[in-house]
N, C-alpha and C. Protein backbone atom coordinates (compact mmCIF):
# COMPACT_ATOMS: atom_id res chain seq x y z
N UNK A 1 -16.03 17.73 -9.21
CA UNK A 1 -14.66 17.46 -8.82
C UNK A 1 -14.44 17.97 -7.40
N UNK A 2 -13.84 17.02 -6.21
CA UNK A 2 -13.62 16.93 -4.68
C UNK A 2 -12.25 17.15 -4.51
N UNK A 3 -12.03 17.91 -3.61
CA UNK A 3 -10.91 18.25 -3.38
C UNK A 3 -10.70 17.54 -1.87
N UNK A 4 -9.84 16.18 -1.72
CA UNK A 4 -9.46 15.60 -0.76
C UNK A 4 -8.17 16.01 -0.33
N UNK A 5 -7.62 14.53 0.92
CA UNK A 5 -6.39 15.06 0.96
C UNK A 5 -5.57 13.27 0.94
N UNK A 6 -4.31 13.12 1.21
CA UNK A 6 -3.55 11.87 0.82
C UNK A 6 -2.88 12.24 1.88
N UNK A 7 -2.10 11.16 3.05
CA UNK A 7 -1.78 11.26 3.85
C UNK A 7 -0.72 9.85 4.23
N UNK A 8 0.44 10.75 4.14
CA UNK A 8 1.18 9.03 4.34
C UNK A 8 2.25 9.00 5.67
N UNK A 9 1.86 8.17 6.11
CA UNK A 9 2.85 8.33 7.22
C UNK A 9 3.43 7.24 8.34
N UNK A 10 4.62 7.38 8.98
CA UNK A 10 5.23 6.41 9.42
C UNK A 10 5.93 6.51 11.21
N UNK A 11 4.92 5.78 11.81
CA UNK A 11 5.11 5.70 13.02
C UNK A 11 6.86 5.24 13.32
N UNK A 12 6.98 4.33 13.14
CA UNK A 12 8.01 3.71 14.00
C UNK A 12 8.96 4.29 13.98
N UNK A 13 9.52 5.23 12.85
CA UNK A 13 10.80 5.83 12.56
C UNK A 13 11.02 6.53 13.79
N UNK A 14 10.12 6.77 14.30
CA UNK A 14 10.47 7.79 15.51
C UNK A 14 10.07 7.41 17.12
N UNK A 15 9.98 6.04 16.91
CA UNK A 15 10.06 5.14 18.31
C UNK A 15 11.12 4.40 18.87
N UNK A 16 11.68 5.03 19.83
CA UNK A 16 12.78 4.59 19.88
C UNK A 16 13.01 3.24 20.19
N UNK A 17 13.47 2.34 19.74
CA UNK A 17 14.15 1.03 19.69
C UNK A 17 14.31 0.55 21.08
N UNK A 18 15.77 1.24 21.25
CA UNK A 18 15.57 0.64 22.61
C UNK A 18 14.84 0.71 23.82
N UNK A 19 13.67 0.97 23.71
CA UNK A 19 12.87 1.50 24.72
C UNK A 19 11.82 -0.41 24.74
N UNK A 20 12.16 -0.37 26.16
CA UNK A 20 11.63 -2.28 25.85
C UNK A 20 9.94 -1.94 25.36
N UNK A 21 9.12 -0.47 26.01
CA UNK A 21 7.82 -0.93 25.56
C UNK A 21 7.47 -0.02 24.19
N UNK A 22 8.61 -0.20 22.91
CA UNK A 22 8.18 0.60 21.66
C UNK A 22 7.21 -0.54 21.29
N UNK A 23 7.46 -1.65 21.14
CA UNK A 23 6.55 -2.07 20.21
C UNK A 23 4.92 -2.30 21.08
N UNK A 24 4.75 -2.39 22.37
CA UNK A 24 3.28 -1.78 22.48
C UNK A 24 2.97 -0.69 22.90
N UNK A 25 3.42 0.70 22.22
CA UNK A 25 3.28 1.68 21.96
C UNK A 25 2.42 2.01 20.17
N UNK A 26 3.24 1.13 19.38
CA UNK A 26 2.93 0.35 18.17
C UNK A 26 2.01 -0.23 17.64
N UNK A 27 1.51 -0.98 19.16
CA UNK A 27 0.20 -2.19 19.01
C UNK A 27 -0.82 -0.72 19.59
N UNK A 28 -0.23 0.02 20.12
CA UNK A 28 -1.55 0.77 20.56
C UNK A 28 -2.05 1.89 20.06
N UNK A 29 -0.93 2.01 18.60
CA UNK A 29 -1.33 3.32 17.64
C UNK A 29 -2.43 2.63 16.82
N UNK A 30 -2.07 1.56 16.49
CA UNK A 30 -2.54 0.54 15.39
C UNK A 30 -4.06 0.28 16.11
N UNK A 31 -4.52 0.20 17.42
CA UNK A 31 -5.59 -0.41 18.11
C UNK A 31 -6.29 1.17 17.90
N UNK A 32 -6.17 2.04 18.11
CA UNK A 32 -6.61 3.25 17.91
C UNK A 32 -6.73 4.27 17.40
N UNK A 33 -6.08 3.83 15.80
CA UNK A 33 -6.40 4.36 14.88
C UNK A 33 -6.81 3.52 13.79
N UNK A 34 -6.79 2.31 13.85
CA UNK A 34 -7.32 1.55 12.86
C UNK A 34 -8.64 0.64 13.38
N UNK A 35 -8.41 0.59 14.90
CA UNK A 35 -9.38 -0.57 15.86
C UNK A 35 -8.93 -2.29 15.39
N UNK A 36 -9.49 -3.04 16.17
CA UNK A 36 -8.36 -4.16 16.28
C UNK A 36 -9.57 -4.89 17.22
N UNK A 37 -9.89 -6.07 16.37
CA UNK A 37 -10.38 -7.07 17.68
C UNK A 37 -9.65 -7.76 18.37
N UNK A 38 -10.72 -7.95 19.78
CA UNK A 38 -9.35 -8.64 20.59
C UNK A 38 -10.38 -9.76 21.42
N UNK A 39 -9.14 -10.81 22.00
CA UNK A 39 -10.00 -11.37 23.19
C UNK A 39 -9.51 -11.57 24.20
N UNK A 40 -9.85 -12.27 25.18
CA UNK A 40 -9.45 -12.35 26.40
C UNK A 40 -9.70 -13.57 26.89
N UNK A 41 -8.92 -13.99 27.51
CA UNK A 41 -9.05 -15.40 28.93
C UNK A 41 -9.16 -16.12 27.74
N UNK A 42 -8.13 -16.70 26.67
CA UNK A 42 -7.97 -17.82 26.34
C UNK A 42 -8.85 -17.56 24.98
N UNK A 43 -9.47 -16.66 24.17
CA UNK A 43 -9.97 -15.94 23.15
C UNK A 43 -11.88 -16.84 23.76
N UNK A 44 -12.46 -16.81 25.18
CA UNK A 44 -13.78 -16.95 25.64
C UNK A 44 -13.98 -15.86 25.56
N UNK A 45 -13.70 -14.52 25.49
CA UNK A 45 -14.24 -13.37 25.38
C UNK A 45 -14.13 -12.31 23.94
N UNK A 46 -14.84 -11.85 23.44
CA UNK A 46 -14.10 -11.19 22.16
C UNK A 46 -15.27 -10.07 22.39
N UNK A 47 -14.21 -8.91 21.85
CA UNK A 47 -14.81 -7.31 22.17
C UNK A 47 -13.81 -6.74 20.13
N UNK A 48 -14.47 -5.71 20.26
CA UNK A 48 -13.85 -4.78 19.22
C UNK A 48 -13.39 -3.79 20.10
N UNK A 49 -12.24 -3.16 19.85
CA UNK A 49 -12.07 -1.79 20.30
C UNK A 49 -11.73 -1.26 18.83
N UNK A 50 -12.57 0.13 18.83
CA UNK A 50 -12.90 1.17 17.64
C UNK A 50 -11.86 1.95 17.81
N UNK A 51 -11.34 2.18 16.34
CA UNK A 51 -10.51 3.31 15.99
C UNK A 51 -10.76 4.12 15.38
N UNK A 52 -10.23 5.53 15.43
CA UNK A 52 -10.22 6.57 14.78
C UNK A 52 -10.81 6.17 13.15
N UNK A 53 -10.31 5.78 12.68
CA UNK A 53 -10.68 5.91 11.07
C UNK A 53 -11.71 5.28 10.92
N UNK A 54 -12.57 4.68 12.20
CA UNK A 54 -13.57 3.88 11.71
C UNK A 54 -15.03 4.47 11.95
N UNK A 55 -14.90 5.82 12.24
CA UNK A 55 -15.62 7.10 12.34
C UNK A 55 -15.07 7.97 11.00
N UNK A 56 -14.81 7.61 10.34
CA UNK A 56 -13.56 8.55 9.31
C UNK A 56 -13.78 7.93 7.65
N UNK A 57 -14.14 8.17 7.08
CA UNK A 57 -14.44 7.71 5.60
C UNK A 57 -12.90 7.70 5.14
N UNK A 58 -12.64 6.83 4.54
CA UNK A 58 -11.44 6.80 4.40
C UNK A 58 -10.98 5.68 2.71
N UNK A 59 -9.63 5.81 2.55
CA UNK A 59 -9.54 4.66 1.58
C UNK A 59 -7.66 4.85 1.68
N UNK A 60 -7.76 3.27 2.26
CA UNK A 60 -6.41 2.85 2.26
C UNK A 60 -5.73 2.12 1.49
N UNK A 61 -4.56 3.16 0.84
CA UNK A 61 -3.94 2.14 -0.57
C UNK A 61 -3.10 1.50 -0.37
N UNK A 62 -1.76 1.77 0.81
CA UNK A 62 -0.75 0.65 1.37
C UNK A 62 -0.55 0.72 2.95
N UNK A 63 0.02 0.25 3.01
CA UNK A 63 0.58 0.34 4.40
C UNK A 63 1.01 1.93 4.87
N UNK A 64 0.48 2.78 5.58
CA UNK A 64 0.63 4.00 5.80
C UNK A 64 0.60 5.26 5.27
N UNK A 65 -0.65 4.99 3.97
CA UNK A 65 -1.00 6.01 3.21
C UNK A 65 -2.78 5.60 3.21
N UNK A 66 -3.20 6.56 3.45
CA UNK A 66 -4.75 6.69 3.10
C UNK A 66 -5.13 8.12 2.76
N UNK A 67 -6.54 8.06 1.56
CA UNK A 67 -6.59 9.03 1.29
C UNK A 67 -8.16 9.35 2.07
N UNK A 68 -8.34 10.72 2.12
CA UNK A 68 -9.41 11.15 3.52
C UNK A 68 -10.52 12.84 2.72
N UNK A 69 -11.29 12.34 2.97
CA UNK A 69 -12.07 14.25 3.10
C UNK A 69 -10.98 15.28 3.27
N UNK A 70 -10.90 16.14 2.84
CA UNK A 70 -10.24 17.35 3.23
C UNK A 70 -10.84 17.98 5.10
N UNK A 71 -12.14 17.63 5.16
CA UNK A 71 -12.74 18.33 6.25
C UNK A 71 -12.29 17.25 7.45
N UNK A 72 -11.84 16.08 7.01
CA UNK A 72 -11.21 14.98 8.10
C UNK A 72 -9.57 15.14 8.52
N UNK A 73 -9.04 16.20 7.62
CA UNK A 73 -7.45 16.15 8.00
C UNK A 73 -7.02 16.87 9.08
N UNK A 74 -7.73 17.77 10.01
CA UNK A 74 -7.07 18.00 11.05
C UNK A 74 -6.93 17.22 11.91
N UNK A 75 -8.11 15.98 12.08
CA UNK A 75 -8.73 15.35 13.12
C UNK A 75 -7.21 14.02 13.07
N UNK A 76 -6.83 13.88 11.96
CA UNK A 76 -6.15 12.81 11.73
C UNK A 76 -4.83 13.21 11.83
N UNK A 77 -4.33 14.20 11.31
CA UNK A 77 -3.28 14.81 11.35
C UNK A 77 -3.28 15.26 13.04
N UNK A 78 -3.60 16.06 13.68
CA UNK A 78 -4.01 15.99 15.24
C UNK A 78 -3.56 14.71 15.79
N UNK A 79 -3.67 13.38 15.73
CA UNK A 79 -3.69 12.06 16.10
C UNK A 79 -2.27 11.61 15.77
N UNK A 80 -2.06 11.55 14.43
CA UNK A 80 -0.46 11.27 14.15
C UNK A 80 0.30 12.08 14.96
N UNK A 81 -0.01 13.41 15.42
CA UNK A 81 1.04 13.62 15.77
C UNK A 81 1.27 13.63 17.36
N UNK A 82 0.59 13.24 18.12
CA UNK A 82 0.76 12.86 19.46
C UNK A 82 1.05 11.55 19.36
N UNK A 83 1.36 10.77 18.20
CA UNK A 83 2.39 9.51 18.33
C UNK A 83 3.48 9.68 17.61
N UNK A 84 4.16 11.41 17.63
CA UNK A 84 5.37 11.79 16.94
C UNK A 84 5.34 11.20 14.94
N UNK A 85 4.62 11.17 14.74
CA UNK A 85 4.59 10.26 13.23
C UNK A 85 5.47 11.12 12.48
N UNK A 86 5.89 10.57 11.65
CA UNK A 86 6.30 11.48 10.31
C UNK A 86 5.63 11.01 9.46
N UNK A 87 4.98 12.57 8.70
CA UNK A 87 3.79 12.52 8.28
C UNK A 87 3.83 13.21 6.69
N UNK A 88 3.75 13.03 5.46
CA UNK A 88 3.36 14.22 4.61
C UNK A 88 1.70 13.94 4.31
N UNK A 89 1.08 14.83 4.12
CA UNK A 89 -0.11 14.89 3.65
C UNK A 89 -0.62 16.57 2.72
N UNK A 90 -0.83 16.07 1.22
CA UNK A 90 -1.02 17.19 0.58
C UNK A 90 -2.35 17.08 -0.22
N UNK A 91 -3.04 17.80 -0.49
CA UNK A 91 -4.39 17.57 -1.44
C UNK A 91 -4.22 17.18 -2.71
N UNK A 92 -5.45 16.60 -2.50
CA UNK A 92 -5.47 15.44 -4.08
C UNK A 92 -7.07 16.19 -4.69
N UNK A 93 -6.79 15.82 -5.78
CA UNK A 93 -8.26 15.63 -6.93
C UNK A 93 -8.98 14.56 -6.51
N UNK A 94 -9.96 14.02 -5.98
CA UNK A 94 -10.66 13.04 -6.26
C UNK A 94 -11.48 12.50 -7.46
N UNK A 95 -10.80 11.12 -7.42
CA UNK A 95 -11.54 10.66 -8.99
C UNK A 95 -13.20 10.10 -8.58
N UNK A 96 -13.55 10.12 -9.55
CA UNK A 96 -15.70 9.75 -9.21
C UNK A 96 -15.27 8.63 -8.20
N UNK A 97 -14.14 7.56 -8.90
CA UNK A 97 -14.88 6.02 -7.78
C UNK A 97 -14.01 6.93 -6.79
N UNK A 98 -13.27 7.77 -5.92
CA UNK A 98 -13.27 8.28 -4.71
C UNK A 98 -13.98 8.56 -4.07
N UNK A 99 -14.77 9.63 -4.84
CA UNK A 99 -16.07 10.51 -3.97
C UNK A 99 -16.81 9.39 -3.53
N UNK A 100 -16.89 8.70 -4.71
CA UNK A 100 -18.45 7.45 -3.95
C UNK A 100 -18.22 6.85 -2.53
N UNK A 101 -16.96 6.23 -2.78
CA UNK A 101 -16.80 5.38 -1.43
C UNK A 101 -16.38 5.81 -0.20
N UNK A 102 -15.58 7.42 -0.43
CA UNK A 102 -15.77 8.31 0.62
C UNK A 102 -17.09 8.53 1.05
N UNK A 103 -18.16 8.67 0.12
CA UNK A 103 -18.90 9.07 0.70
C UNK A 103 -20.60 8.22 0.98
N UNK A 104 -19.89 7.09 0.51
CA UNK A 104 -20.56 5.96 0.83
C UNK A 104 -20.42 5.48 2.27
N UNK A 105 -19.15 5.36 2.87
CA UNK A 105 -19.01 5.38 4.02
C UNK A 105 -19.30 5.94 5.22
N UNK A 106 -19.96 7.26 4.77
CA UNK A 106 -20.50 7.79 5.89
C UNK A 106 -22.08 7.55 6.07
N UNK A 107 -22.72 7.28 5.03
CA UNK A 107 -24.29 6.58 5.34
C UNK A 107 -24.25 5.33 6.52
């Protein structure tokens, strides 16, 4: 039995609206913490740019909750919060199919 952690949290609440460039502030939490392909000149070019969690064993159950290693939560928690997030994250039990695919992911 693994002692992880659950982490849920929500950017936008704390981006301010009227600010004309919140929403690619938005596109650029999302590009660098999740990674995001992209292209260029008419989609003739296509690149990945890598995000945080994709160095990060992870398992995402909705929209702004994933559950993580315990030894991965500063690194992530660190990250949310230089995009102001509101954040809770508290430790969980991991069930067997957790451990595996946590830790399947890092091979």
């Amino acid at each position: 039995m693994s002692i992880g952690a659950i982490v849920a949290f929500r950017v936008y609440k704390n981006v301010d609206k009227a600010v004309t460039n919140s929403q690619a502030v938005l596109n650029r939490f999302v590009q660098k913490f999740y990674g995001q392909d992209a292209t260029s000149h008419g989609g003739k070019y296509r690149h990945h740019k890598r995000g945080l969690l994709e160095d990060i064993a992870h398992i995402r159950l909705v929209r702004g909750v994933i559950i993580i290693k315990k030894d991965d939560l500063a690194k992530v928690l660190s990250f949310l919060n230089d995009y102001n997030a509101e954040v809770y994250a508290r430790d969980i039990i991991l069930t067997p199919e957790d451990e595996k695919t946590l830790n399947k992911e890092n091979t």
